[in-house]
Protein backbone atom coordinates (compact mmCIF):
# COMPACT_ATOMS: atom_id res chain seq x y z
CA UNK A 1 -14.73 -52.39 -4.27
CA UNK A 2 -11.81 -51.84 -2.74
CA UNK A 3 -11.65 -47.61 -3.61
CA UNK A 4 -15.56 -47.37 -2.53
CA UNK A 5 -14.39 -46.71 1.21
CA UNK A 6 -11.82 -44.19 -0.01
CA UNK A 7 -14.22 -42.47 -2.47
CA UNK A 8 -17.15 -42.52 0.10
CA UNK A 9 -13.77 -40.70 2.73
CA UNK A 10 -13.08 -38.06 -0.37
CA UNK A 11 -16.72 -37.28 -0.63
CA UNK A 12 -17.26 -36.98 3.06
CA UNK A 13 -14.46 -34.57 3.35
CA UNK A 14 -15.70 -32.21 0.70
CA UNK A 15 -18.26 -31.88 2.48
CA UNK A 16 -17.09 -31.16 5.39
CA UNK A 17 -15.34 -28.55 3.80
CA UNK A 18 -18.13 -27.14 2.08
CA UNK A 19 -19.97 -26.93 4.90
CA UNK A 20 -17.88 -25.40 7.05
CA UNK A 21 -16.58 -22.68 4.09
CA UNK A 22 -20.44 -22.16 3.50
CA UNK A 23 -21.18 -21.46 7.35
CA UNK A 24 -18.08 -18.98 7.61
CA UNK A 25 -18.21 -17.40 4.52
CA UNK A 26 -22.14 -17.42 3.42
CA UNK A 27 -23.23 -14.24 4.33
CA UNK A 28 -19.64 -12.56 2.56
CA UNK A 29 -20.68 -14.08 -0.29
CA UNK A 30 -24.14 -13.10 -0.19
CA UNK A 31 -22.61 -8.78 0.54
CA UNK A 32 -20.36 -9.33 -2.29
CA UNK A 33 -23.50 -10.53 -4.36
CA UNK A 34 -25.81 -7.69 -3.32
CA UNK A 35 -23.02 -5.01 -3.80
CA UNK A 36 -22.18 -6.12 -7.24
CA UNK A 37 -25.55 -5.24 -8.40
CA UNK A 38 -25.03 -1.85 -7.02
CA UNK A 39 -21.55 -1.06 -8.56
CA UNK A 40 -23.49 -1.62 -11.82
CA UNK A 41 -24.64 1.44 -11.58
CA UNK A 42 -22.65 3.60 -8.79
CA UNK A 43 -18.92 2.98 -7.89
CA UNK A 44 -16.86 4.34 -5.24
CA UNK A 45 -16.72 7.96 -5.05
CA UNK A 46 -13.58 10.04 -7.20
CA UNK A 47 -12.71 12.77 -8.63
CA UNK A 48 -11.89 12.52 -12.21
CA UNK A 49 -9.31 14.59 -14.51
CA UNK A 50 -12.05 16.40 -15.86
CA UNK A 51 -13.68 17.63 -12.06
CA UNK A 52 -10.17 18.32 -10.96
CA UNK A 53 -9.47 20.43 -14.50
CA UNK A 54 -12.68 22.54 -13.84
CA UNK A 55 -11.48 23.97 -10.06
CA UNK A 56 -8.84 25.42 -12.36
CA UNK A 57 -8.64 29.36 -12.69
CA UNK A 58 -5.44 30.89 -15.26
CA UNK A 59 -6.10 34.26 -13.95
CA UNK A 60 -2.91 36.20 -15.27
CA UNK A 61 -4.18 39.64 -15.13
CA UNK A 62 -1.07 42.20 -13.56
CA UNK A 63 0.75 38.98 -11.97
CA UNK A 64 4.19 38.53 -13.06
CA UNK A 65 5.91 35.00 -12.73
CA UNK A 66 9.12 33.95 -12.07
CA UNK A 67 11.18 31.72 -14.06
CA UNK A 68 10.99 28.35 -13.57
CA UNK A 69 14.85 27.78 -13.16
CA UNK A 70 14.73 30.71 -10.59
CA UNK A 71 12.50 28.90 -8.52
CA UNK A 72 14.84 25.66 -8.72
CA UNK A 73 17.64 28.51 -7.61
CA UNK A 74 16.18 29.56 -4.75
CA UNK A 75 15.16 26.62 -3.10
CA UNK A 76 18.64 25.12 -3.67
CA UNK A 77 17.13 22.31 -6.00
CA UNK A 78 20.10 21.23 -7.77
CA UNK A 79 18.47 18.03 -9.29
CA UNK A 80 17.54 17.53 -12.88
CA UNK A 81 14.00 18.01 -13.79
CA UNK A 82 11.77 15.40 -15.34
CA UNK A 83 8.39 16.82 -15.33
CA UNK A 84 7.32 20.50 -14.98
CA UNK A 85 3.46 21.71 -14.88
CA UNK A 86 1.54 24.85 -14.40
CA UNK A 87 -1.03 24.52 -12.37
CA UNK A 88 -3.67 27.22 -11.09
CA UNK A 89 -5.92 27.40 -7.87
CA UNK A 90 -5.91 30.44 -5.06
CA UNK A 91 -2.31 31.36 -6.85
CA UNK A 92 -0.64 30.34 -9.97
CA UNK A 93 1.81 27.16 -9.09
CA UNK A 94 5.02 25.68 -10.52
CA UNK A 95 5.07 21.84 -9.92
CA UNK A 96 8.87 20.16 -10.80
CA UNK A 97 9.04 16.12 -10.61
CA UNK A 98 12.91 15.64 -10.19
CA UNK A 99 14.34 11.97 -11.11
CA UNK A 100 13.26 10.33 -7.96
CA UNK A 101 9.36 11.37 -8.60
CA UNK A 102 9.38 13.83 -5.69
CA UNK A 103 7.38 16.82 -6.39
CA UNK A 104 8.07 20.12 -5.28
CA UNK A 105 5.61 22.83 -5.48
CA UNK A 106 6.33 26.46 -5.48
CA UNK A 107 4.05 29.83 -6.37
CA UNK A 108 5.25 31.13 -9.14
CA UNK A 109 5.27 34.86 -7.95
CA UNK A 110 6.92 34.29 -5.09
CA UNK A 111 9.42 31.36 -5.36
CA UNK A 112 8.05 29.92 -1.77
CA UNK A 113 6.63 26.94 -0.87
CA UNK A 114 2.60 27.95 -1.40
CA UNK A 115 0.29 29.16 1.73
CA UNK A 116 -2.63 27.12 1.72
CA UNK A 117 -4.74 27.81 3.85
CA UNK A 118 -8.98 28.20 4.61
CA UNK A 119 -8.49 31.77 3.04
CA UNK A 120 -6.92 30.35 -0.14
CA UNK A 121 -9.47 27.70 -0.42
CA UNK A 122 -12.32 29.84 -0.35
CA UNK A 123 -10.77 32.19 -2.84
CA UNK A 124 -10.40 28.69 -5.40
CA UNK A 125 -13.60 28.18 -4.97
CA UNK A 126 -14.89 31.80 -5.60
CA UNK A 127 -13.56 31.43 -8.70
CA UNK A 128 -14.48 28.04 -9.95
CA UNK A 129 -17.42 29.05 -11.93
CA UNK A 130 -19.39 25.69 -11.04
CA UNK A 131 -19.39 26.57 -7.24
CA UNK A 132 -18.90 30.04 -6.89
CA UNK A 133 -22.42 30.71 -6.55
CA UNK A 134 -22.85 27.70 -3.93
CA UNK A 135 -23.21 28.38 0.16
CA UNK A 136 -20.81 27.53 2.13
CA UNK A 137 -21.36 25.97 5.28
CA UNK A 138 -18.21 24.91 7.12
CA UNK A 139 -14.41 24.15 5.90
CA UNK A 140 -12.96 21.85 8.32
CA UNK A 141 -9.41 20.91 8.03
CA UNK A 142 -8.38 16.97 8.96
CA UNK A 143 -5.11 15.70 9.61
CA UNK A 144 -5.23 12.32 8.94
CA UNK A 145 -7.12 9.74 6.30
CA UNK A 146 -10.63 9.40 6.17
CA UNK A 147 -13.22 6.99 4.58
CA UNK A 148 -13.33 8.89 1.74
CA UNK A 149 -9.66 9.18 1.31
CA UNK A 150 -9.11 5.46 2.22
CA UNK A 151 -5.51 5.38 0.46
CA UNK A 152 -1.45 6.06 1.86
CA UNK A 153 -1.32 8.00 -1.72
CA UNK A 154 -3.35 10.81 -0.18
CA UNK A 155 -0.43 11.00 2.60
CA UNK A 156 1.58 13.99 1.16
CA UNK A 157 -1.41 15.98 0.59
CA UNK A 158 -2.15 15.54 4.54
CA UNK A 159 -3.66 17.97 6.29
CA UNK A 160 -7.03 17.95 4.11
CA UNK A 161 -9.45 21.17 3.86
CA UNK A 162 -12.48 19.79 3.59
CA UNK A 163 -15.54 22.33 2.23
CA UNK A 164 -19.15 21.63 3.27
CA UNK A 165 -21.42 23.17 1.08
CA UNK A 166 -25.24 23.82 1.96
CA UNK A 167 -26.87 23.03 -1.32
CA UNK A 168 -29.68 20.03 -1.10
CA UNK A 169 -27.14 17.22 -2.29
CA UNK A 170 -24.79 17.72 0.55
CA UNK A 171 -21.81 17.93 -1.41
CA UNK A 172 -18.36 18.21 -0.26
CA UNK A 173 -15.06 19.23 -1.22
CA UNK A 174 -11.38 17.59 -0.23
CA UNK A 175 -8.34 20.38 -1.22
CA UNK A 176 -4.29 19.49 -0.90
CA UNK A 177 -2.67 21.35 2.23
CA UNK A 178 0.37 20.53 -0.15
CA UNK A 179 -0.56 21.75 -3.69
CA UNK A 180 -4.53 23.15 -3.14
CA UNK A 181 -5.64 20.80 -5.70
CA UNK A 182 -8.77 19.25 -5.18
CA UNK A 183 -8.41 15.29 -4.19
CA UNK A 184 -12.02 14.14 -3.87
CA UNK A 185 -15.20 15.57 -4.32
CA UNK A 186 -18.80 13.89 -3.82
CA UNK A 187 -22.45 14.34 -2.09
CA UNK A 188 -24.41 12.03 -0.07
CA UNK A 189 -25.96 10.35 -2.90
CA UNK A 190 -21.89 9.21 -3.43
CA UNK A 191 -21.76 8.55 0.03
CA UNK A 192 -24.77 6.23 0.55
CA UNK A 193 -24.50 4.06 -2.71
CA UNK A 194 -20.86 3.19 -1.88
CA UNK A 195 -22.03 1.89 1.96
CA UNK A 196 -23.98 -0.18 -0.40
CA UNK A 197 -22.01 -0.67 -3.28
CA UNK A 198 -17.87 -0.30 -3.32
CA UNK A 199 -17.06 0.00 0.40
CA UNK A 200 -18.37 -3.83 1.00
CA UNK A 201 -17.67 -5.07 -1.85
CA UNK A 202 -14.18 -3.76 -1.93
CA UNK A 203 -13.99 -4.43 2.15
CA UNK A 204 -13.02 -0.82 1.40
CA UNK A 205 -13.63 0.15 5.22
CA UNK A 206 -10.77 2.92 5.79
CA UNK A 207 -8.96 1.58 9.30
CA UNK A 208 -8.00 -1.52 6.83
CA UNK A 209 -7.73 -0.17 3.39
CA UNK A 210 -5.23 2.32 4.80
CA UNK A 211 -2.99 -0.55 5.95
CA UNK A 212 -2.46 -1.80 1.99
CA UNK A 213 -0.52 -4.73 2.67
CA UNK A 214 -2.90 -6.06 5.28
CA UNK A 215 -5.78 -5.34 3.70
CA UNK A 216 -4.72 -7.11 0.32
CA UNK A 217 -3.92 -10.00 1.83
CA UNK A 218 -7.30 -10.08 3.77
CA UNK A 219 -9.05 -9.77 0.38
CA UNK A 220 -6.72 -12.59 -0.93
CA UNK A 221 -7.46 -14.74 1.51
CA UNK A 222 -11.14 -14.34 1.81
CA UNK A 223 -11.20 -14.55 -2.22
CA UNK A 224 -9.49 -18.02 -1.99
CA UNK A 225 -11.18 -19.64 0.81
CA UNK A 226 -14.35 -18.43 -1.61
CA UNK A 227 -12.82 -20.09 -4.66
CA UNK A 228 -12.84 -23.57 -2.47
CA UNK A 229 -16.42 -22.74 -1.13
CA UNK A 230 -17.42 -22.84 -5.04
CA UNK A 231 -15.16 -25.51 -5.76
CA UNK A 232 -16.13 -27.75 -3.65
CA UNK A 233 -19.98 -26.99 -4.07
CA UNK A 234 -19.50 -27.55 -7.79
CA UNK A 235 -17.91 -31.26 -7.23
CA UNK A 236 -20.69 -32.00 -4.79
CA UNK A 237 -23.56 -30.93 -7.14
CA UNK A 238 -22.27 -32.67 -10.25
CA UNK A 239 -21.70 -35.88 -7.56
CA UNK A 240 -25.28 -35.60 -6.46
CA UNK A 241 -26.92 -35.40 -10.09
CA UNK A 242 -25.04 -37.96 -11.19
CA UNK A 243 -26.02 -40.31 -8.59
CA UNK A 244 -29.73 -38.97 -9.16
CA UNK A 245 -29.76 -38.99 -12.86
CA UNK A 246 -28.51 -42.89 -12.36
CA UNK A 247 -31.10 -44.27 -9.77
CA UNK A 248 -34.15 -41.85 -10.46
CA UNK A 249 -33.42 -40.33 -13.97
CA UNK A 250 -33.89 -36.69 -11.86
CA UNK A 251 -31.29 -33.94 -11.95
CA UNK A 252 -31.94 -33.27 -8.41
CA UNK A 253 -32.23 -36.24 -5.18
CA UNK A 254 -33.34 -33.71 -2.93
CA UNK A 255 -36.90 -33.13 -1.91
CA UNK A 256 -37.01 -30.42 1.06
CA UNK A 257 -37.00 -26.75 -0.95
CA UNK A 258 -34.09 -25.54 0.52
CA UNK A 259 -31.87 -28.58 -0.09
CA UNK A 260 -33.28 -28.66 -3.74
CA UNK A 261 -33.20 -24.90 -4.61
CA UNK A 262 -29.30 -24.75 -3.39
CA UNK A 263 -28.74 -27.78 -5.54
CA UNK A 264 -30.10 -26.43 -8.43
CA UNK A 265 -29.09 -23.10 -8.51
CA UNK A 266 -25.86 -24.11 -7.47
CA UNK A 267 -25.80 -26.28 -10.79
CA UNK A 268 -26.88 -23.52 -12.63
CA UNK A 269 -25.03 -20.38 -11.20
CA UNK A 270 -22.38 -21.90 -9.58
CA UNK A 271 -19.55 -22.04 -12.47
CA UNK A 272 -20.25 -17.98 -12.67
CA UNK A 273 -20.00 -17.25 -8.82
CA UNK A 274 -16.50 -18.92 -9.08
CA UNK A 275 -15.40 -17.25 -11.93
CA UNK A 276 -16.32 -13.82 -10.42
CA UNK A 277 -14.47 -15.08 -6.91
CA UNK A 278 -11.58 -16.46 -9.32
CA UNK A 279 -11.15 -13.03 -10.99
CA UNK A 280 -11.66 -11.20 -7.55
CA UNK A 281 -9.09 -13.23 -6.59
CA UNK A 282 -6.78 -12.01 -9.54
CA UNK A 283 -7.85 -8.24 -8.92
CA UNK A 284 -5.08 -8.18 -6.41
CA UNK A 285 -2.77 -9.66 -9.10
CA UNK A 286 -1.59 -12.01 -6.07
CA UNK A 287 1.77 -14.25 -8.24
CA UNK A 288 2.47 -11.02 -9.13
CA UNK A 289 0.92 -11.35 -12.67
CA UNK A 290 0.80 -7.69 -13.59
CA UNK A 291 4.07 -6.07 -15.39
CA UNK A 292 4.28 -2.05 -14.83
CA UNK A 293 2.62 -0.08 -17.74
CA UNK A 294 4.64 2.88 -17.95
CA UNK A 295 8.28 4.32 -18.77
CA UNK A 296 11.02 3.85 -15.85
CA UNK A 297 12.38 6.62 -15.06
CA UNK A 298 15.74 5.84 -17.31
CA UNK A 299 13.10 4.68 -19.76
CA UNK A 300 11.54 8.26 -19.78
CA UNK A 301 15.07 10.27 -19.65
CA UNK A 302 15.76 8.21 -22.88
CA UNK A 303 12.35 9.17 -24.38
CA UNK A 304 13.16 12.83 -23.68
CA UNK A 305 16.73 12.41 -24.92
CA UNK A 306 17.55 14.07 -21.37
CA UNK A 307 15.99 15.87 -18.60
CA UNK A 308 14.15 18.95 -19.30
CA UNK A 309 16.15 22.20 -20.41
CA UNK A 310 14.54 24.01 -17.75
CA UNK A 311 17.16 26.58 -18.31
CA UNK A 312 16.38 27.56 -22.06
CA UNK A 313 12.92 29.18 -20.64
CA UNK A 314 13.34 32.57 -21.05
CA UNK A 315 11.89 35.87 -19.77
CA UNK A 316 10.32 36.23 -23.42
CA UNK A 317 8.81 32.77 -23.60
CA UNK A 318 7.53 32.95 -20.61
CA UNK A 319 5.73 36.38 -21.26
CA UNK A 320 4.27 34.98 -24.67
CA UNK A 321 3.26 31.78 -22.51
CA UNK A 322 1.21 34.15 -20.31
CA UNK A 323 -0.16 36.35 -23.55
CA UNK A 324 -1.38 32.76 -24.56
CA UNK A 325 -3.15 31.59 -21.77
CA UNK A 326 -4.90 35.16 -22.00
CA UNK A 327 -6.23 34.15 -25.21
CA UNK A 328 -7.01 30.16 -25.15
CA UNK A 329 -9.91 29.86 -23.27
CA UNK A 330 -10.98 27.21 -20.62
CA UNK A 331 -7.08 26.24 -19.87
CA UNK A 332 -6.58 23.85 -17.33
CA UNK A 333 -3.17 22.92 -17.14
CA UNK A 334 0.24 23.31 -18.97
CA UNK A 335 2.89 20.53 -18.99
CA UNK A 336 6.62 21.70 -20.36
CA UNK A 337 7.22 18.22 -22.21
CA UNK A 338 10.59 17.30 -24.13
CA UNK A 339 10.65 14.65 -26.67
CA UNK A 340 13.97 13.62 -28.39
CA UNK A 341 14.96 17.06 -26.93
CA UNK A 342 12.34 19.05 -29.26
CA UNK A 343 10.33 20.98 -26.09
CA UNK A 344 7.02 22.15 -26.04
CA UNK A 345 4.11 23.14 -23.86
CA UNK A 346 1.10 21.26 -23.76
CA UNK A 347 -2.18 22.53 -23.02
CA UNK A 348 -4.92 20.79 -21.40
CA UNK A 349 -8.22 22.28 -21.43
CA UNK A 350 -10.98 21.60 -19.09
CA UNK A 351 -13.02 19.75 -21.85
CA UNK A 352 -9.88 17.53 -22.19
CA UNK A 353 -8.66 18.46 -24.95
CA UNK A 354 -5.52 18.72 -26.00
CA UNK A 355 -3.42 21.28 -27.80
CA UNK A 356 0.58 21.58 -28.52
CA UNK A 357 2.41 24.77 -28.94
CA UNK A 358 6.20 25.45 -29.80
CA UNK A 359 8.00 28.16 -29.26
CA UNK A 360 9.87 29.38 -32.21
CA UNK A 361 11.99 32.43 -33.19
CA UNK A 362 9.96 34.78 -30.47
CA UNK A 363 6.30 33.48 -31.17
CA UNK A 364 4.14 30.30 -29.80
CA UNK A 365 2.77 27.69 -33.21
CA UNK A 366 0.61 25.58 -32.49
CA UNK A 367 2.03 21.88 -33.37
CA UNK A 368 0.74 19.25 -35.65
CA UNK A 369 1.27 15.37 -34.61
CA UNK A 370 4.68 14.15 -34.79
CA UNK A 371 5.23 11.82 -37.88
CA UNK A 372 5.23 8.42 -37.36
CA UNK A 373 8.39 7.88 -38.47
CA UNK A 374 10.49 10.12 -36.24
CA UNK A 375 8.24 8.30 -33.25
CA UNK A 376 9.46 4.75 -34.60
CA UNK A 377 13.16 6.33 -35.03
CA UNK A 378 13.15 6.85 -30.79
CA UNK A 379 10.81 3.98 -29.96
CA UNK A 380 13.24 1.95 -31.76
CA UNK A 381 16.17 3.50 -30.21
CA UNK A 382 14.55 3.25 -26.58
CA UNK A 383 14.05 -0.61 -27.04
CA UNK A 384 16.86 -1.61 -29.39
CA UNK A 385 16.60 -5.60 -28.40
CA UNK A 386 13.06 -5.23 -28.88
CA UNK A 387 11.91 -5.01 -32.63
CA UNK A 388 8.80 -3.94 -34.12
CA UNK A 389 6.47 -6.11 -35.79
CA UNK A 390 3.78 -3.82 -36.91
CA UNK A 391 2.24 -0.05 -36.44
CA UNK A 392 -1.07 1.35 -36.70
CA UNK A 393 -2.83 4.42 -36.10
CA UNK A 394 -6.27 3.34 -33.86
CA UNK A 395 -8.96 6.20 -33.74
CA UNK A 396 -11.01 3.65 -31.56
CA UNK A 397 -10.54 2.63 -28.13
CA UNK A 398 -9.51 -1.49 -28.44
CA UNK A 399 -9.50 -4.20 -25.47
CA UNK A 400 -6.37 -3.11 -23.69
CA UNK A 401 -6.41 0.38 -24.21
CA UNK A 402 -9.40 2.18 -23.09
CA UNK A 403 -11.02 4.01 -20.27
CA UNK A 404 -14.21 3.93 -18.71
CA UNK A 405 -13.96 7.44 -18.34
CA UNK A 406 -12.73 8.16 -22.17
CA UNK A 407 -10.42 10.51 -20.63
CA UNK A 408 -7.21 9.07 -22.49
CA UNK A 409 -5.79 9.99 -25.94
CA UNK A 410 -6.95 9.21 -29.11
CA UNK A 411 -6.19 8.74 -31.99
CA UNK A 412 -2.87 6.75 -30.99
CA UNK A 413 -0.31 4.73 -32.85
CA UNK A 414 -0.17 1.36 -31.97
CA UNK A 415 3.18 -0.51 -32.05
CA UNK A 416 2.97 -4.29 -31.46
CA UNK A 417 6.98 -5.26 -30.19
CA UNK A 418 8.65 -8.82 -31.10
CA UNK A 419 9.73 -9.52 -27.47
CA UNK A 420 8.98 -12.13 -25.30
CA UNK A 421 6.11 -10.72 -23.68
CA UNK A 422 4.47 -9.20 -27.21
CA UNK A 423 4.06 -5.71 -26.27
CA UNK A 424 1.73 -3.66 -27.27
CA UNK A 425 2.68 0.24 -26.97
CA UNK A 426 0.50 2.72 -27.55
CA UNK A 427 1.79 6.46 -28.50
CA UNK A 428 -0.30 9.70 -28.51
CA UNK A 429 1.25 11.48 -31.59
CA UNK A 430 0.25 14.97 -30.41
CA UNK A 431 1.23 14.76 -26.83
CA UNK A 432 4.67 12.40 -28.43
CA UNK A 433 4.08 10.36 -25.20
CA UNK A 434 4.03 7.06 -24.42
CA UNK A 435 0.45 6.59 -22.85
CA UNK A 436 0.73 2.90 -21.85
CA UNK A 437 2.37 -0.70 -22.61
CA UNK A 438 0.65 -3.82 -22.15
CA UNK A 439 2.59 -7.12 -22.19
CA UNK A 440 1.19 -10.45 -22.34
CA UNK A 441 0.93 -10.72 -18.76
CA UNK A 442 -1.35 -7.16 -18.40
CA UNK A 443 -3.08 -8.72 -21.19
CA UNK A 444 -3.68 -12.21 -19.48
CA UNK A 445 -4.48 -10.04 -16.18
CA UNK A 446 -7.48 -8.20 -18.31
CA UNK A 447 -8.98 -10.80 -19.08
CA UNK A 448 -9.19 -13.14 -15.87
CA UNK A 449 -9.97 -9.94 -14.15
CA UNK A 450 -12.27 -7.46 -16.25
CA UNK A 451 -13.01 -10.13 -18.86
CA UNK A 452 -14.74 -12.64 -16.06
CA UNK A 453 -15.58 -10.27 -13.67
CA UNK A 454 -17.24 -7.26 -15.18
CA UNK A 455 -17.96 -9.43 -18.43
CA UNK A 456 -15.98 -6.95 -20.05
CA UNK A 457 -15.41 -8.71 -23.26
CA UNK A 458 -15.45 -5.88 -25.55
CA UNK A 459 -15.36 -2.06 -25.39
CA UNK A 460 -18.92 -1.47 -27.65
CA UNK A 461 -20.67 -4.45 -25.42
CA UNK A 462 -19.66 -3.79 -22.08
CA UNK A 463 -22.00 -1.03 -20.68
CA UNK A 464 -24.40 -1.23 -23.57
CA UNK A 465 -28.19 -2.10 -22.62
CA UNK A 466 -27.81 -5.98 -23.61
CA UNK A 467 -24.95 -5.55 -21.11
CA UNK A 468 -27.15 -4.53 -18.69
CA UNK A 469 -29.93 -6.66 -19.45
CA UNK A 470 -27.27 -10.13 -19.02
CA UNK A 471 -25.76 -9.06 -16.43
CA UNK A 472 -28.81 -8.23 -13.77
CA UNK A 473 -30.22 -11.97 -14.31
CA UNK A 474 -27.12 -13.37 -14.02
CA UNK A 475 -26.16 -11.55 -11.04
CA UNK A 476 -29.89 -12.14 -9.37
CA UNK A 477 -29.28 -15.73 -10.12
CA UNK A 478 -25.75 -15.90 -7.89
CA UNK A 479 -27.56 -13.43 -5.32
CA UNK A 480 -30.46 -16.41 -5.22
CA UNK A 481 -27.85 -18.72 -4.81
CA UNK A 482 -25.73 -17.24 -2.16
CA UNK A 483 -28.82 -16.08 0.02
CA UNK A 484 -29.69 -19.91 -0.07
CA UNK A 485 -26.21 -20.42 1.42
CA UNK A 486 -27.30 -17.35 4.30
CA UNK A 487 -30.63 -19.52 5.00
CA UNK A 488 -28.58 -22.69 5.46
CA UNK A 489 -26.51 -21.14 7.60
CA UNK A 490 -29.03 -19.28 9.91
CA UNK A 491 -30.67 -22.86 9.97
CA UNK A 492 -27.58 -24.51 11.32
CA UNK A 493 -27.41 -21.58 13.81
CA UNK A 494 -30.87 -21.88 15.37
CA UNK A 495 -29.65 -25.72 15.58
């Protein structure tokens, strides 16, 4: 008898706390609820590899490049080189990534930094075959980030060109000042579903989203103070059934139809609105959960066996490069790659595929996949206190490696490491890259983020019609339950 006063306290105070979590956040939840549904369908506006590919335009016809290591020359870039592209818009452009991950882009006729300007971005789009046909209404340039752009890693492009275009969909077009490349690219259709959808959801409005440190820990905090809104409903509705199911033999004590409704759709939907707060929660990978996917940059000189021989391109390579391009159609982009100091050029085409040439004794071969065993030799030599346990070549996307967009590598091999963290690295033999590494703690992330928010428990299901079909009753179930928290709440109001 004693505890009854203290129990009869607890319950009070969870309460209390419900309450006042459900008046202050009831109408957030409720957004969040109704946006979900939309980013079912519609997320927030990018532009993939694919769109960017297809603004791409290898005309070579009487232009004659410098050499790479003459650019480097003239701009007094003494650094080493890790990554080198070839990149084409208004003018054909070198773009070198030196050890610190700066990027410097030069034309490669010229040697200068590139003029980019409302001229040259007309002329891109002239010849991008998808929009050369398409009206142009205005090309305004912007100097600073807009809701579209709502990220500090569209800073160094800064000033924007955007393109207007006067087609029925409204579309629009956002090109580098820096590098002409095209950063973003969407219509009003974009526009409207992610006022509905992403932007809300996300609290992806730009004047916060731009300040990343505030605005993750705004989504942190809101995503917590959710997870005890759920919480504590949860305790109070299994309290109050119990207590019902014990006097009355009913599931429910309450008789007025908002009270009961609340109560029992919070029994039944409230578990899955705090798993989906729980994994929102984990989206911003607050403990620090998530481990970096990719090489270091020592990792990456080690892969290479060195920084790129920019040096060894010569005047004759880079003249049966251009006789190349002339005859592979639809070419993109061209990397210069290096791996255990065997170079190459890699060719991306605008339907994302993927070819590998060498150059060898005066003519370009195209290149088969590396063997596995000379990748296990350097893998093996780049983590030598890490062993390996097992490899497997996977023509299948699995749980940790895919893409919603399928625009990553396949087949890969598939090494699984005997560190701590069980590693999982996955290769692309043709590109002899390391496309991504996934330790127990990216693993762990996946799941308490994808797995219980997007019910993305496997790469066939999620997506697929019974996908679809789940997922729209459970999320007008939540929605039912969170707009009985807004009615409560507008109730209390008119009080």
């Amino acid at each position: 008898m004693k505890n009854k006063p203290n129990k009869i306290k607890v319950i009070k105070a969870v309460q209390k706390v419900h309450r006042l979590l459900g008046f202050g956040l009831s109408f957030l939840l409720f957004i969040w609820c109704l946006s979900g549904i939309v980013m079912m369908f519609r997320g927030f506006p990018v532009i993939d590899k694919q769109k960017k590919l297809a603004f791409s335009n290898f005309n070579l016809n009487q232009k004659q490049l410098l050499l790479p290591q003459q650019c480097l020359e003239a701009n007094n870039i003494t650094q080493e080189i890790l990554g080198f592209q070839i990149s084409a818009g208004s003018t054909i452009l070198y773009k070198f990534i030196d050890l610190h991950e700066n990027q410097h882009v030069f034309d490669a006729e010229t040697g200068l930094r590139p003029v980019i300007d409302e001229k040259a971005i007309r002329n891109i789009i002239k010849a991008t075959p998808f929009l050369k046909t398409a009206p142009i209404k205005e090309v305004e340039q912007i100097s600073a980030l807009d809701q579209w752009t709502p990220s500090t890693k569209f800073n160094t492009h800064l000033p924007f060109f955007v393109v207007s275009f006067a087609d029925d969909a409204r579309t629009q077009a956002y090109f580098s000042s820096f590098t002409g490349e095209p950063i973003q690219y969407l219509n009003a259709s974009d526009k409207f579903w992610a006022w509905l959808g992403a932007i809300p959801h996300w609290i992806y409005f730009k004047d916060l989203r731009i300040r990343t440190a505030l605005w993750r820990n705004v989504v942190i905090v809101l995503s917590f103070m959710g997870i005890m809104s759920c919480l504590t409903g949860i305790a109070l509705g299994i309290q109050r059934t119990y207590l019902s199911w014990k006097r009355n033999n009913r599931l429910t004590p309450y008789k007025k139809s908002l009270y009961k409704w609340h109560h029992v759709l919070g029994f039944s939907f409230g578990l899955l609105i705090f798993t989906w707060v729980l994994s929102g929660f984990f989206s911003m990978a607050p403990a620090k959960m998530e481990t970096s996917t990719h090489l270091t940059t020592h990792e990456k000189l080690k892969w290479q066996n060195g920084s790129l021989n920019i040096r060894d391109i010569r005047q004759g390579e880079l003249e049966g490069l251009i006789d190349l391009i002339a005859q592979e159609k639809n070419i993109g982009e061209i990397e210069y790659s290096q791996f255990d100091q065997d170079n190459f050029w890699l060719c991306n085409y605008k339907d994302m595929s993927q070819k590998r040439f060498h150059y060898i004794n005066g003519e370009f071969v195209l290149g088969q996949p590396y063997d596995k065993t000379k990748i296990t030799k350097v893998l093996s030599e780049l983590f030598p206190e890490k062993g390996i346990e097992k490899d497997e070549l996977i023509a299948q996307y699995d749980n940790y490696y895919y893409a919603k967009a399928g625009d990553i590598p396949l087949p890969v091999l598939r090494f699984s490491l005997s560190d701590r963290s069980q590693s999982l690295v996955y290769i692309d033999p043709n590109g002899a890259r390391i496309t991504t590494i996934k330790t127990s703690q990216n693993r762990i992330t996946r799941w308490l983020y994808m797995g219980l928010h997007s019910l993305d428990f496997n790469t066939q299901f999620y997506k697929s019609t019974a996908w679809y079909i789940i997922v729209s009753i459970l999320m007008f179930g939540v929605t039912a339950l969170s707009f009985s928290g807004v009615l409560f709440t507008i109730k209390k109001m008119r009080k």
